[in-house]
Protein backbone atom coordinates (compact mmCIF):
# COMPACT_ATOMS: atom_id res chain seq x y z
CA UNK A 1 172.56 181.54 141.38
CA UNK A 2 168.94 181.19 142.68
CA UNK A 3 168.15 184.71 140.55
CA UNK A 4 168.56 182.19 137.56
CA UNK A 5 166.68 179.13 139.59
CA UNK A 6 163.43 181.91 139.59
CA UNK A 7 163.85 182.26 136.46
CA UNK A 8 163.12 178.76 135.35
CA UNK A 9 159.70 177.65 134.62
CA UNK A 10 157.45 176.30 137.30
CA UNK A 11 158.43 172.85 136.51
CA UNK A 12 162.09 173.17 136.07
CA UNK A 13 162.00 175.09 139.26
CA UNK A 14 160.23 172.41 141.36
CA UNK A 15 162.49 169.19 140.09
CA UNK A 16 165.78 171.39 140.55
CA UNK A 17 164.90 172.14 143.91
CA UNK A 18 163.49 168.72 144.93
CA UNK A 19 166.72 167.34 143.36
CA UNK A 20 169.35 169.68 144.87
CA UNK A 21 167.89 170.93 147.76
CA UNK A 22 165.53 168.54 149.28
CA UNK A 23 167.59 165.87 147.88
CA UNK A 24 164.80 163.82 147.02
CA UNK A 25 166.10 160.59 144.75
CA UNK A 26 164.12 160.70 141.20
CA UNK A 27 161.81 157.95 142.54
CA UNK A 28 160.58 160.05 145.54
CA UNK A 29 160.21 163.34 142.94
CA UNK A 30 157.83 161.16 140.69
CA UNK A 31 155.62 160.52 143.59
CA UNK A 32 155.55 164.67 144.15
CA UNK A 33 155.10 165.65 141.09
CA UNK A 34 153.57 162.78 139.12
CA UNK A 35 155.79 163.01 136.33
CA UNK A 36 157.52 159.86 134.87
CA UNK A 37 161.56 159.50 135.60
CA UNK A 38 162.69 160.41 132.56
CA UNK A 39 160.60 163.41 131.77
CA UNK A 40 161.71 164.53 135.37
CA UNK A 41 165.18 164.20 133.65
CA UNK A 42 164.66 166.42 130.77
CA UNK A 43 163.35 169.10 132.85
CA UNK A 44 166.50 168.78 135.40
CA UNK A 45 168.72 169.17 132.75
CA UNK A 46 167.14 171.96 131.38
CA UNK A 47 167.19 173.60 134.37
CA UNK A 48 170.49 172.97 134.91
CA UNK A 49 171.51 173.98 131.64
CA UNK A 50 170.29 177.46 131.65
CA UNK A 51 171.38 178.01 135.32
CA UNK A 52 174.85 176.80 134.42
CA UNK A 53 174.61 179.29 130.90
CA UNK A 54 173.86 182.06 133.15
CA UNK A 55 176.62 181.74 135.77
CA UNK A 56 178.79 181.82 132.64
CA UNK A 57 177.87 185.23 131.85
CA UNK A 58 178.07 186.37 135.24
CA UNK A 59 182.03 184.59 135.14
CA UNK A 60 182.56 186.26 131.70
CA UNK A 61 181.85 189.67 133.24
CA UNK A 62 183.53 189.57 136.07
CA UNK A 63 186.67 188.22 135.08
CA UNK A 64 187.05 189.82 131.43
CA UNK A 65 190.21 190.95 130.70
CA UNK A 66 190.64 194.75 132.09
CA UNK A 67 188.16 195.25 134.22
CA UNK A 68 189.00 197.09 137.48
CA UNK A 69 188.09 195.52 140.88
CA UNK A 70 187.93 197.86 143.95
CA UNK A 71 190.17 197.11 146.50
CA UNK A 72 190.02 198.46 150.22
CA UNK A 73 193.98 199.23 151.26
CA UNK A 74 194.49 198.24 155.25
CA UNK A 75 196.41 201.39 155.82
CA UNK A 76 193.00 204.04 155.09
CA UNK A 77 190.66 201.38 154.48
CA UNK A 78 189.51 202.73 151.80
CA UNK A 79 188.57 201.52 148.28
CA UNK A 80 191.08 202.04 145.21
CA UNK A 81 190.30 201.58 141.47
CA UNK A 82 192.88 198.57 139.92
C-alpha cells in the first residue's frame, strides 16, 4: 500500500496521512495545511481513489485464475510449484 501513498502528489499525500495516520479530524488538517474542508475532501478522495485502484491490480494479479503459488511442504521444507 504505501508504494501507492508515494505515489500520490504532495498534497494528496499529506491529507491521506494526516487523515489516516495521524488521525487528525478535517478541522485540525485545515489548520496544517490551510486548505478549506472541502477542498481537503477532494484531495482525500483522490488519494484514496487511486490507492484503492492500485491495490486492485495488485488483487487482480495475484489471485487470477491459474497462477501458481509456491508452497513450502513440512516434510523437506521446501518450495513446490501449484
Amino acid at each position: 500500500m504505501w508504494e501507492f501513498v508515494r505515489c500520490l502528489s504532495d498534497r494528496e499525500r499529506s491529507v491521506f496521512l494526516l487523515r489516516y495516520v495521524e488521525e487528525l479530524e478535517f478541522r485540525e488538517i485545515e489548520q496544517c495545511t490551510g486548505l478549506k474542508v472541502g477542498a481537503l475532501k477532494v484531495y482525500l478522495n483522490r488519494a484514496l481513489t487511486k490507492v484503492r485502484d492500485g491495490l486492485e491490480i495488485v488483487k487482480r494479479r495475484l489471485f487470477s485464475p491459474g497462477r501458481k503459488f509456491a508452497r513450502k511442504t513440512r516434510a523437506n521444507g521446501k518450495f513446490l510449484r501449484r
